[in-house]
C-alpha atoms as a PDB file:
ATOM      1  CA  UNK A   1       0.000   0.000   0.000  1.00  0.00           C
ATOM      2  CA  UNK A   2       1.739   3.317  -1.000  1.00  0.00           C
ATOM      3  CA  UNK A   3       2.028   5.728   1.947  1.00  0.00           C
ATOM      4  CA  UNK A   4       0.041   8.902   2.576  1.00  0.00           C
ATOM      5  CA  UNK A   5       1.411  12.409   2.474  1.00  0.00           C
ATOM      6  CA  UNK A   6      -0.063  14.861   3.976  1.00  0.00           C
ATOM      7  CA  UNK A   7       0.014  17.255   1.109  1.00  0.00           C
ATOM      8  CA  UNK A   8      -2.647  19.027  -1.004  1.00  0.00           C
ATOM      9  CA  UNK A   9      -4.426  16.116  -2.828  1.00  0.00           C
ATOM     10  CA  UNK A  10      -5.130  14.850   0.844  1.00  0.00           C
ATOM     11  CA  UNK A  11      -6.141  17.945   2.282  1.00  0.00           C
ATOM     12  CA  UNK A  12      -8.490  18.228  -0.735  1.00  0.00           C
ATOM     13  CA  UNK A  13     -10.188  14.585   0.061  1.00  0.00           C
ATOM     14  CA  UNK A  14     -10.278  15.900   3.746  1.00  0.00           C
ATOM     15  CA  UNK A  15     -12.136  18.836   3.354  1.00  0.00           C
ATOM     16  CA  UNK A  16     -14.523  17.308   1.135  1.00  0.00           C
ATOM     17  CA  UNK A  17     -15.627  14.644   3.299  1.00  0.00           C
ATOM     18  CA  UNK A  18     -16.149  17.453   5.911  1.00  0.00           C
ATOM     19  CA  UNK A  19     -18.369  19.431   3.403  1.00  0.00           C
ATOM     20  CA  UNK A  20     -20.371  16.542   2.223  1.00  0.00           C
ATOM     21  CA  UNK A  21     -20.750  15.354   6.222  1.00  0.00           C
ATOM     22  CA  UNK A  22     -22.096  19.046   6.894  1.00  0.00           C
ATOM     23  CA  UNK A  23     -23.739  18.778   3.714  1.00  0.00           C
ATOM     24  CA  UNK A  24     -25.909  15.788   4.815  1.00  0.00           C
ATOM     25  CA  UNK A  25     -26.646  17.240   8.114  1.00  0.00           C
ATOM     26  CA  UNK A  26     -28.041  20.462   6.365  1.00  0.00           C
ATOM     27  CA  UNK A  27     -30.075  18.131   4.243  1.00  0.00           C
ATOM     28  CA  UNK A  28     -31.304  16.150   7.579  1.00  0.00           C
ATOM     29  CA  UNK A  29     -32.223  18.907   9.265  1.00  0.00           C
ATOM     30  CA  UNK A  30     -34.264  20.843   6.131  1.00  0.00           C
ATOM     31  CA  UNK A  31     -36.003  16.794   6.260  1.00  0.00           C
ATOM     32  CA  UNK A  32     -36.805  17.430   9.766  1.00  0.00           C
ATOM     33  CA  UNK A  33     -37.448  21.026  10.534  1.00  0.00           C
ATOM     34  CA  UNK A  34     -38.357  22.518   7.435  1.00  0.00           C
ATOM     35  CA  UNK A  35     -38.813  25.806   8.794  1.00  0.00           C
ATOM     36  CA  UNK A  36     -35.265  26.096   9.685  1.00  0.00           C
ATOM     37  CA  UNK A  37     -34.425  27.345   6.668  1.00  0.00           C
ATOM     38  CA  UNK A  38     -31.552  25.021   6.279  1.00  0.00           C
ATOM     39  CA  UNK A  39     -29.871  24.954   3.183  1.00  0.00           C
ATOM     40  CA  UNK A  40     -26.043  24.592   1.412  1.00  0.00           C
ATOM     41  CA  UNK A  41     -24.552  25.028  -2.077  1.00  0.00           C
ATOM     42  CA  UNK A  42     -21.212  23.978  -3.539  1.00  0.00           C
ATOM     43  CA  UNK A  43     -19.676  26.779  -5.207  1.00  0.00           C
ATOM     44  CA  UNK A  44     -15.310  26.063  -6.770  1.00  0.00           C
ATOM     45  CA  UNK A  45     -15.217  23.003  -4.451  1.00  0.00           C
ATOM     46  CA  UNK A  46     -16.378  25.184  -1.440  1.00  0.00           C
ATOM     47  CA  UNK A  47     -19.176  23.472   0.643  1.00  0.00           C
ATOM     48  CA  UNK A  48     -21.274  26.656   2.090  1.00  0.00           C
ATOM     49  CA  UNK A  49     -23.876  25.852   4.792  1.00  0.00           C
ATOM     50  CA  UNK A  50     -26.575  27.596   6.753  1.00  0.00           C
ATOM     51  CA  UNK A  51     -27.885  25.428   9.549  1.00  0.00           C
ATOM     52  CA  UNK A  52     -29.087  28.747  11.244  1.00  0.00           C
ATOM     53  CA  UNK A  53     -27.773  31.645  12.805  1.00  0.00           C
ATOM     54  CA  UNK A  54     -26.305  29.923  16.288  1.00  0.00           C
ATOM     55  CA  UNK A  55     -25.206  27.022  14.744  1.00  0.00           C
ATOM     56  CA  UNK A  56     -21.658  25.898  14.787  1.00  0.00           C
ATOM     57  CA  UNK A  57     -22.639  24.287  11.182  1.00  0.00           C
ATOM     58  CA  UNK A  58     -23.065  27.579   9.676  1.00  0.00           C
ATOM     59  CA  UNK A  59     -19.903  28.024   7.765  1.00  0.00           C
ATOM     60  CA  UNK A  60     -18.131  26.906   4.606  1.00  0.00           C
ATOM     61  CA  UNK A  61     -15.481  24.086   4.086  1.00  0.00           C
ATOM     62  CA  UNK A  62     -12.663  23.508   1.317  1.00  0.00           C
ATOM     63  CA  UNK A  63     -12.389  27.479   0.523  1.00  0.00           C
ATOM     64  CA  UNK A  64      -9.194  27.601  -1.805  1.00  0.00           C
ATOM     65  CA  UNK A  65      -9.008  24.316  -2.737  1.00  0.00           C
ATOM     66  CA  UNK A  66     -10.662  23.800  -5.726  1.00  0.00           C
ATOM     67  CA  UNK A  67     -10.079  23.486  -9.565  1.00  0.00           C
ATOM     68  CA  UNK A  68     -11.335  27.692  -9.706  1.00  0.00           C
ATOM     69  CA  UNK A  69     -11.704  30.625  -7.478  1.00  0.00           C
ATOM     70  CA  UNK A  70     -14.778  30.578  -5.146  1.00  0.00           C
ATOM     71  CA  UNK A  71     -16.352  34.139  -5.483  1.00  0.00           C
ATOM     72  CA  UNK A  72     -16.295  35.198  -1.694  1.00  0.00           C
ATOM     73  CA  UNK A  73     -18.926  38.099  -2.642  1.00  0.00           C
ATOM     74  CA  UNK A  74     -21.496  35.313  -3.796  1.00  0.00           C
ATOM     75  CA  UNK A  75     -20.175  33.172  -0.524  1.00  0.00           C
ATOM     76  CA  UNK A  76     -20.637  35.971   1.984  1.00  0.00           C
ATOM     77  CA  UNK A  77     -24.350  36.970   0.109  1.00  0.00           C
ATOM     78  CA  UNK A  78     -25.788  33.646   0.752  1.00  0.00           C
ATOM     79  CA  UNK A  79     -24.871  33.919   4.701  1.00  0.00           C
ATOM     80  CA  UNK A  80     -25.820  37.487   5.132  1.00  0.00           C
ATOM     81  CA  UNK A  81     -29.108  37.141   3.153  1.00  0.00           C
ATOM     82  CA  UNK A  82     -30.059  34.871   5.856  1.00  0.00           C
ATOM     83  CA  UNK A  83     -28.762  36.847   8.460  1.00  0.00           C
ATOM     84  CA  UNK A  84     -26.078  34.784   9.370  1.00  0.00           C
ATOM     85  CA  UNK A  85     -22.296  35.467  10.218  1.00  0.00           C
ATOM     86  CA  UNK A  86     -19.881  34.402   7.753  1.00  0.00           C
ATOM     87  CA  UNK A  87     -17.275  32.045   8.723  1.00  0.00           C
ATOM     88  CA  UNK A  88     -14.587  29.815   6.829  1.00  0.00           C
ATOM     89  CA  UNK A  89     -12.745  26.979   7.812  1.00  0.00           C
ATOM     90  CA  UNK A  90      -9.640  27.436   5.668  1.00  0.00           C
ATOM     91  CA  UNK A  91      -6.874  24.434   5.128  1.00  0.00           C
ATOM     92  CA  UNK A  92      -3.287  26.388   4.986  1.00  0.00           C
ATOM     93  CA  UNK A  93      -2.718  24.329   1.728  1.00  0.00           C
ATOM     94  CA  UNK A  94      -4.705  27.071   0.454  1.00  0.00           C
ATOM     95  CA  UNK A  95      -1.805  29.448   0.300  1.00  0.00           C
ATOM     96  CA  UNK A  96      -1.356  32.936   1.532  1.00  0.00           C
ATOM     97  CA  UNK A  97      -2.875  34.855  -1.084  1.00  0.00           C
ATOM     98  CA  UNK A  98      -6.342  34.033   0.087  1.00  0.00           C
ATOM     99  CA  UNK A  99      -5.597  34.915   3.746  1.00  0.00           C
ATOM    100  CA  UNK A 100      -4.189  37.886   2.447  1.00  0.00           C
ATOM    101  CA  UNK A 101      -7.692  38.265   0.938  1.00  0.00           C
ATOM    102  CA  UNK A 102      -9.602  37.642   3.960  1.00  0.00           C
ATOM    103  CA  UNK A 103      -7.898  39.922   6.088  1.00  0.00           C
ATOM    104  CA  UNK A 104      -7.935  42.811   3.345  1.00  0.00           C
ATOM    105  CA  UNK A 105     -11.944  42.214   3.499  1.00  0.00           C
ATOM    106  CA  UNK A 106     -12.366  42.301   7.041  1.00  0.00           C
ATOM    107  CA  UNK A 107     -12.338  38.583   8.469  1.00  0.00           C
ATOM    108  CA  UNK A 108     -10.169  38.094  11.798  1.00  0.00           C
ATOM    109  CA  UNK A 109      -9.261  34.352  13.362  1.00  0.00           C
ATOM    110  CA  UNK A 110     -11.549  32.832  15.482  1.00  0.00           C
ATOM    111  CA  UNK A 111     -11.101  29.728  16.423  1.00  0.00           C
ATOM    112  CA  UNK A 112      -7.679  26.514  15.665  1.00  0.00           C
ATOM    113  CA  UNK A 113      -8.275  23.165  14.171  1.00  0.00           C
ATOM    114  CA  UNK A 114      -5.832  20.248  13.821  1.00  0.00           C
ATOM    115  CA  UNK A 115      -7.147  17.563  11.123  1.00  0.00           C
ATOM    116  CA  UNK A 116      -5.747  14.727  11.609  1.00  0.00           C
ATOM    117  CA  UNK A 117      -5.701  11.642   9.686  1.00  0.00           C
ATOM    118  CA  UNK A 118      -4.667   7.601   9.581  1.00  0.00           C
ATOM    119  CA  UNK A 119      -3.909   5.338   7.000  1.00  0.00           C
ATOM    120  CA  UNK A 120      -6.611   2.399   7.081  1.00  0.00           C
ATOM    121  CA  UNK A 121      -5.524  -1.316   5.544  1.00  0.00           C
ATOM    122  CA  UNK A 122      -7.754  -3.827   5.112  1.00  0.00           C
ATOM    123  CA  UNK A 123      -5.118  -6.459   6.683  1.00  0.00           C
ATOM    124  CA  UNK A 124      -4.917  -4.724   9.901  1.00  0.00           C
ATOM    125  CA  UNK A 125      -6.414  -6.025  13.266  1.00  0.00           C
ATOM    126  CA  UNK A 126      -7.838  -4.058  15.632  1.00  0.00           C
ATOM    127  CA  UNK A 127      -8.498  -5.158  19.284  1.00  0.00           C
ATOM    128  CA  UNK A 128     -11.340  -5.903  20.649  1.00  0.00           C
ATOM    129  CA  UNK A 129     -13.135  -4.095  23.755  1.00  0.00           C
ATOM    130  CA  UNK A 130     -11.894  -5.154  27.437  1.00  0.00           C
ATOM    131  CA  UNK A 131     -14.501  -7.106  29.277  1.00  0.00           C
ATOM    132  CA  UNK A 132     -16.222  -5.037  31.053  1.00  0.00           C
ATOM    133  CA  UNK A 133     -17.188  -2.653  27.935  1.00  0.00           C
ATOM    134  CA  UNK A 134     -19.461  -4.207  24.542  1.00  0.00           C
ATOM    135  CA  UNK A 135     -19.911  -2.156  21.330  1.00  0.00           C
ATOM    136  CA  UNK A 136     -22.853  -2.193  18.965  1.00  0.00           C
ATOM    137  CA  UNK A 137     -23.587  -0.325  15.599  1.00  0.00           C
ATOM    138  CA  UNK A 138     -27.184   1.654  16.823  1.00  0.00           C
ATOM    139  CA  UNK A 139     -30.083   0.177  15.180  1.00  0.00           C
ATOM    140  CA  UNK A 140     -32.825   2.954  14.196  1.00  0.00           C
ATOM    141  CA  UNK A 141     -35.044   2.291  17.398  1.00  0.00           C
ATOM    142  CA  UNK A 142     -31.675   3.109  19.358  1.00  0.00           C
ATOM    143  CA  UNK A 143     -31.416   6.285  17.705  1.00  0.00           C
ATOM    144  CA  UNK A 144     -32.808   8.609  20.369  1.00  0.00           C
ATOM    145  CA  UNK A 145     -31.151   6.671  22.994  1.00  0.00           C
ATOM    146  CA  UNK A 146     -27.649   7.884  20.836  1.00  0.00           C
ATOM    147  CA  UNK A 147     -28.563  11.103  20.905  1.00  0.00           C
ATOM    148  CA  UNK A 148     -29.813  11.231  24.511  1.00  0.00           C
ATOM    149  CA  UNK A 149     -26.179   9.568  25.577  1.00  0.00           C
ATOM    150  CA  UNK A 150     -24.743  12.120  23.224  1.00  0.00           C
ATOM    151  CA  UNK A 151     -26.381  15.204  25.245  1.00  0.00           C
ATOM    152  CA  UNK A 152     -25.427  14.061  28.673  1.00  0.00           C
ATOM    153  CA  UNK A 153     -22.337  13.229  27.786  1.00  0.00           C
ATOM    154  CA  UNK A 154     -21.166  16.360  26.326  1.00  0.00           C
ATOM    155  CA  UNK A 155     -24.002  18.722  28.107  1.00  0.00           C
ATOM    156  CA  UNK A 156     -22.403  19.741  31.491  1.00  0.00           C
ATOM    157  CA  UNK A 157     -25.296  21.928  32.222  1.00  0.00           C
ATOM    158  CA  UNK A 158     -29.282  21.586  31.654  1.00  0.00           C
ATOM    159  CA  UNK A 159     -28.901  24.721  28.783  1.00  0.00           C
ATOM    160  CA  UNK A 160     -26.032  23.421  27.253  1.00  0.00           C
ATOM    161  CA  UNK A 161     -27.507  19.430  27.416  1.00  0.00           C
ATOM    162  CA  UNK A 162     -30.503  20.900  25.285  1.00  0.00           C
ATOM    163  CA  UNK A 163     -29.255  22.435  22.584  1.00  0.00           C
ATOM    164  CA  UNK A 164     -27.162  19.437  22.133  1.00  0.00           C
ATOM    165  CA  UNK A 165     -29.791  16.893  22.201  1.00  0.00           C
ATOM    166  CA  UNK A 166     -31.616  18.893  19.334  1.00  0.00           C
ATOM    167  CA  UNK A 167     -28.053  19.114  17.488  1.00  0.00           C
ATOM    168  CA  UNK A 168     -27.434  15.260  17.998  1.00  0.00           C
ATOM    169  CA  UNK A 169     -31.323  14.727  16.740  1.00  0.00           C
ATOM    170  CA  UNK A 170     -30.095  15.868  13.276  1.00  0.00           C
ATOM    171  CA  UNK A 171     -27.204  13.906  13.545  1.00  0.00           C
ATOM    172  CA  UNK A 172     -29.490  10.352  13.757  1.00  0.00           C
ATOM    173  CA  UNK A 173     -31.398  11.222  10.821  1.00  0.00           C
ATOM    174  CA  UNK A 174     -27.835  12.002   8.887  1.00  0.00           C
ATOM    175  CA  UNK A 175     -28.643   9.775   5.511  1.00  0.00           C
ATOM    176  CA  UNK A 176     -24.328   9.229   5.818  1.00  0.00           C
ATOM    177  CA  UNK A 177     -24.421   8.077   9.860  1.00  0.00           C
ATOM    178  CA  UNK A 178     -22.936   5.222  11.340  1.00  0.00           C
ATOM    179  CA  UNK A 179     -23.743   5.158  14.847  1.00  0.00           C
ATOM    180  CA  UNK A 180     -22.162   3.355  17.457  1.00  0.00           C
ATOM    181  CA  UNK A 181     -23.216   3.091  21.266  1.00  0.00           C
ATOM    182  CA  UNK A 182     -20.597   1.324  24.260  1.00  0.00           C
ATOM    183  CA  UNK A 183     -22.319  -0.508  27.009  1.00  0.00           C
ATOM    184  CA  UNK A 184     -20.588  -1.015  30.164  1.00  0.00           C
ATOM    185  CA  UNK A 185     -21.741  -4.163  32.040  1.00  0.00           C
ATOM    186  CA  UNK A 186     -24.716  -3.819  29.851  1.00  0.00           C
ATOM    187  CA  UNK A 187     -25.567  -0.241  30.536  1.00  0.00           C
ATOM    188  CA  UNK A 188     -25.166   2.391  27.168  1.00  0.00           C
ATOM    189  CA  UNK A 189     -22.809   5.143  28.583  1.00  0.00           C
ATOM    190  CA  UNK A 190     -20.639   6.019  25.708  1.00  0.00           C
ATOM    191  CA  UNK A 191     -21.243   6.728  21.742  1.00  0.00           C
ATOM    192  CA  UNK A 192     -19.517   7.779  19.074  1.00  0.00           C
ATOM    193  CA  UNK A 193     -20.551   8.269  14.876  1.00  0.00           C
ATOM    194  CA  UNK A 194     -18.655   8.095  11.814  1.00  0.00           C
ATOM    195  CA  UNK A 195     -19.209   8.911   8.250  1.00  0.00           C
ATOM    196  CA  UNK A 196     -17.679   7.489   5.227  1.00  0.00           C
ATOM    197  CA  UNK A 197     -17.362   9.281   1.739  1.00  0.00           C
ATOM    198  CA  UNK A 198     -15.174   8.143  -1.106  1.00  0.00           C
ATOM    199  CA  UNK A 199     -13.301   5.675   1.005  1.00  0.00           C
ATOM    200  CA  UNK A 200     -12.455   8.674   3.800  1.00  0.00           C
ATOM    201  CA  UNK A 201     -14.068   8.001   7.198  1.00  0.00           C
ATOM    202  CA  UNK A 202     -15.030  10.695   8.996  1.00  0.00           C
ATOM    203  CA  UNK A 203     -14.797  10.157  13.116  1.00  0.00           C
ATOM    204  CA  UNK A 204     -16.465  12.169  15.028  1.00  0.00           C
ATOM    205  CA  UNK A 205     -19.481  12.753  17.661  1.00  0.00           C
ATOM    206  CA  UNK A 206     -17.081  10.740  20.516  1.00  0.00           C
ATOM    207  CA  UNK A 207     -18.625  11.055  24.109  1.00  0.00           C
ATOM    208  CA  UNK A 208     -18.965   9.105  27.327  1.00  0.00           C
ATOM    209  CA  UNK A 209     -21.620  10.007  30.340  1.00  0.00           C
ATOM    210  CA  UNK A 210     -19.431  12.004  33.128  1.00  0.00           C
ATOM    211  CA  UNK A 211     -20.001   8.900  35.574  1.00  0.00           C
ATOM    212  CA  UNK A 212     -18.326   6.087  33.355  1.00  0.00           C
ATOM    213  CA  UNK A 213     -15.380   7.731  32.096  1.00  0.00           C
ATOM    214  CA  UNK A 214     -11.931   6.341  31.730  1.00  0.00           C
ATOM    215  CA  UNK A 215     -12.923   2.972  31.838  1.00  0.00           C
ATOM    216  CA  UNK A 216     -11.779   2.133  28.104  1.00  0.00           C
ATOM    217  CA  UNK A 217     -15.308   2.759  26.331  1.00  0.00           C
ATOM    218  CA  UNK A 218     -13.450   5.306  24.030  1.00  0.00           C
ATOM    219  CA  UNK A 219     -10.675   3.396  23.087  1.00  0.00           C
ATOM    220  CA  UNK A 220     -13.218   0.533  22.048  1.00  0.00           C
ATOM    221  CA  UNK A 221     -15.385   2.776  20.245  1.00  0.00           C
ATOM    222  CA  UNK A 222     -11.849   4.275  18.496  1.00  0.00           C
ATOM    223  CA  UNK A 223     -11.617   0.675  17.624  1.00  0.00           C
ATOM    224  CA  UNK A 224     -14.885  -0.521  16.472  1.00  0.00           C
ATOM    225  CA  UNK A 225     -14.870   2.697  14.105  1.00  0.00           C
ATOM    226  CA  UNK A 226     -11.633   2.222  12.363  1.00  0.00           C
ATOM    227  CA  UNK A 227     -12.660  -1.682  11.861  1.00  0.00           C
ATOM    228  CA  UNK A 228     -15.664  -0.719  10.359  1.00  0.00           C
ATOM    229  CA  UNK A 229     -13.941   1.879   7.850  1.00  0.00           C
ATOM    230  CA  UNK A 230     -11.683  -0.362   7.086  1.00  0.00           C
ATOM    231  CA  UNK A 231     -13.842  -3.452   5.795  1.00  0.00           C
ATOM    232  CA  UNK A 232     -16.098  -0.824   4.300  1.00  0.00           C
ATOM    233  CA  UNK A 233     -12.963   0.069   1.916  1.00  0.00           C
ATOM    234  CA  UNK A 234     -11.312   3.070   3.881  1.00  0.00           C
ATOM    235  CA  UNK A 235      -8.114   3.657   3.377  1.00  0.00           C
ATOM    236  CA  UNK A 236      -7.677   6.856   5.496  1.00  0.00           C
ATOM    237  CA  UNK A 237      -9.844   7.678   8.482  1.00  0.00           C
ATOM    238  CA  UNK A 238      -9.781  11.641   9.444  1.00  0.00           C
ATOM    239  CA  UNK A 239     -10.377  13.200  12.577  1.00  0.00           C
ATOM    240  CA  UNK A 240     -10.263  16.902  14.212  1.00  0.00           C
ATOM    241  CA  UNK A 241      -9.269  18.348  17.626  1.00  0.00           C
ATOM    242  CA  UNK A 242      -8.334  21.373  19.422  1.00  0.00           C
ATOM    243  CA  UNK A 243      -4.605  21.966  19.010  1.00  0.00           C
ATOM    244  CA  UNK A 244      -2.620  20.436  22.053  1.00  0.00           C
ATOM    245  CA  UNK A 245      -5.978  18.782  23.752  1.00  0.00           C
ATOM    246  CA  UNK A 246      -5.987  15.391  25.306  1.00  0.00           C
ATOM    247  CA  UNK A 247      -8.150  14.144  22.247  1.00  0.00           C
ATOM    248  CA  UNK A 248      -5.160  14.861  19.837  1.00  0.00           C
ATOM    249  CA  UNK A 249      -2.805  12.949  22.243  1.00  0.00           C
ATOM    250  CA  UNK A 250      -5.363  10.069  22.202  1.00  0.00           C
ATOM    251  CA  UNK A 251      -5.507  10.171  18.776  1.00  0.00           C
ATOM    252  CA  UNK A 252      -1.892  10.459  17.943  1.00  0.00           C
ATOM    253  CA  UNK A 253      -1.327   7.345  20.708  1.00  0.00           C
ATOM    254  CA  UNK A 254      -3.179   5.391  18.201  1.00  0.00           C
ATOM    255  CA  UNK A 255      -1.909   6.259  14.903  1.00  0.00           C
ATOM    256  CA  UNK A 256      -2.978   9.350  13.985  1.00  0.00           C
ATOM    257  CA  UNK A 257      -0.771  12.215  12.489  1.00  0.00           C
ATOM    258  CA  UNK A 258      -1.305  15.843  12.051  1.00  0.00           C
ATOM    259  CA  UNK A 259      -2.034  16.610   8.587  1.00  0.00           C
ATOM    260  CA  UNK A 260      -2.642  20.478   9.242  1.00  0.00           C
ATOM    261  CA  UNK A 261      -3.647  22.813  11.454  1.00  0.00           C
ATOM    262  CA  UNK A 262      -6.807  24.817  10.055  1.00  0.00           C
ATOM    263  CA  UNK A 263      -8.082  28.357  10.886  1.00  0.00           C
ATOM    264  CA  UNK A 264     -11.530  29.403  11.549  1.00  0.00           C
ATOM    265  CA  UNK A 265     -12.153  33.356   9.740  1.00  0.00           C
ATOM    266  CA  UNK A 266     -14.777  35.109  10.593  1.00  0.00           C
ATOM    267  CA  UNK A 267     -16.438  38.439   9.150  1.00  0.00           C
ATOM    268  CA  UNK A 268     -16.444  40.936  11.825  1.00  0.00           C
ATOM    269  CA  UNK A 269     -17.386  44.165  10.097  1.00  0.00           C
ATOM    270  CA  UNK A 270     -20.726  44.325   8.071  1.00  0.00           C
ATOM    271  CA  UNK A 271     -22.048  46.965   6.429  1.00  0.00           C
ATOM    272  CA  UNK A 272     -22.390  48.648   3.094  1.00  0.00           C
ATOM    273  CA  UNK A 273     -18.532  49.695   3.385  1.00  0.00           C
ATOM    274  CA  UNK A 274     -16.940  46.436   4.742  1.00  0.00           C
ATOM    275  CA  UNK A 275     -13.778  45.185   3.194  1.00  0.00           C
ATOM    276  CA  UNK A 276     -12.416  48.700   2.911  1.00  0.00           C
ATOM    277  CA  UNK A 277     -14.388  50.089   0.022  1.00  0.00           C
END
């Protein structure tokens, strides 16, 4: 199997399986709350989604790394005709000209990604779960009880634990979901989802329940995830934490490497007269 660089043609599959992952949540929720107003377009390669105004969603992914130039006037009309901010998750493969061009029209950094990725082979063995912990792919009438784990697990506090269930509602109904809950002793405590698209799987959605943590149910959920992508035809799974953050170090424990660290942009002057005109 020839090795993986991280270099543009990866970053490129990267990005896009982030798009079409957002993609297919924008498309789950329009299915399920049409009201929201939830909608995307691909415009150059750039995946540009509005999930609504609070949502972390609401953004675009793969600016700058397509075949042509994404026109960042028609990118920044479709979020502000919905009266959304505009943000842009930009891969540095996608050279300093365009940051040049986001900071000449206003945008500022808000927020660090590192994307990480693994090589998957088909002839690789991964271990199974200690005894104490069992993991099952979620059938559909264990949906809700994914999301509900989901919630408490990442939801410190009652506000917080309610916006997340109805975030991690979408995510059930995702037509590209593979869900997976962790039972300890036969209780459901942990879950975790991944998404595959053109042979890239896409981990994310990892969580345990604050009482049952550190008792291996992430490590055999990490497991059962990269199995799965891998006798689905993966050859790279993908990942993304904050920069230094005990999920990175987990993930680079188990064969992970950086591939790049991305920058969130966001507009943060708006007006008839932004970007210095």
């Amino acid at each position: 199997m020839p090795p993986i660089f991280s270099d543009l043609e990866l970053a490129r599959r990267l990005e896009r399986a982030e798009g079409l992952a957002g993609a297919q949540f924008v498309d789950a929720r329009a299915r399920i709350a049409p009201s929201s107003g939830a909608e995307w377009i691909q415009m150059a390669g750039v995946y540009a989604m509005f999930d609504g105004v609070e949502s972390p969603l609401t953004q675009t992914f793969g600016l700058g790394l397509g075949d042509g130039d994404a026109n960042l006037d028609r990118l920044e009309a479709f979020f502000r005709e919905r009266g959304a901010p505009v943000f842009h998750e930009v891969c540095p493969l996608a050279g300093v000209p365009l940051l040049a061009a986001l900071v000449e029209r206003g945008y500022k950094p808000v927020e660090l990604t590192n994307a990480l990725y693994r090589p998957l082979n088909r002839a690789e063995e991964f271990p199974a779960s200690n005894g104490a912990v069992s993991i099952r792919n979620a059938g559909k009438e264990e949906r809700m009880l994914w999301a509900e784990i989901a919630a408490e697990g990442w939801g410190e506090t009652p506000e917080l634990r309610q916006f997340l269930l109805e975030l991690t509602e979408v995510i059930v109904h995702k037509d590209d979901s593979v869900l997976f809950l962790a039972d300890l002793e036969g209780r459901p405590v942990a879950c975790a989802g991944l998404s595959i698209n053109g042979g890239l799987a896409l981990m994310a959605g990892a969580c345990t329940i604050p009482g049952a943590r550190r008792q291996g149910a992430q490590l055999a959920l990490l497991h059962a995830r990269l199995s799965y992508a891998s006798r689905h035809g993966c050859d790279v799974a993908m990942m993304c934490a904050q920069p230094g953050s005990a999920s990175q170090r987990n993930a680079e424990r188990h064969g992970f490497r950086i591939a790049y660290t991305r920058t969130k942009w966001g507009l943060t002057v708006v007006g008839e007269h932004e970007h210095g005109r």
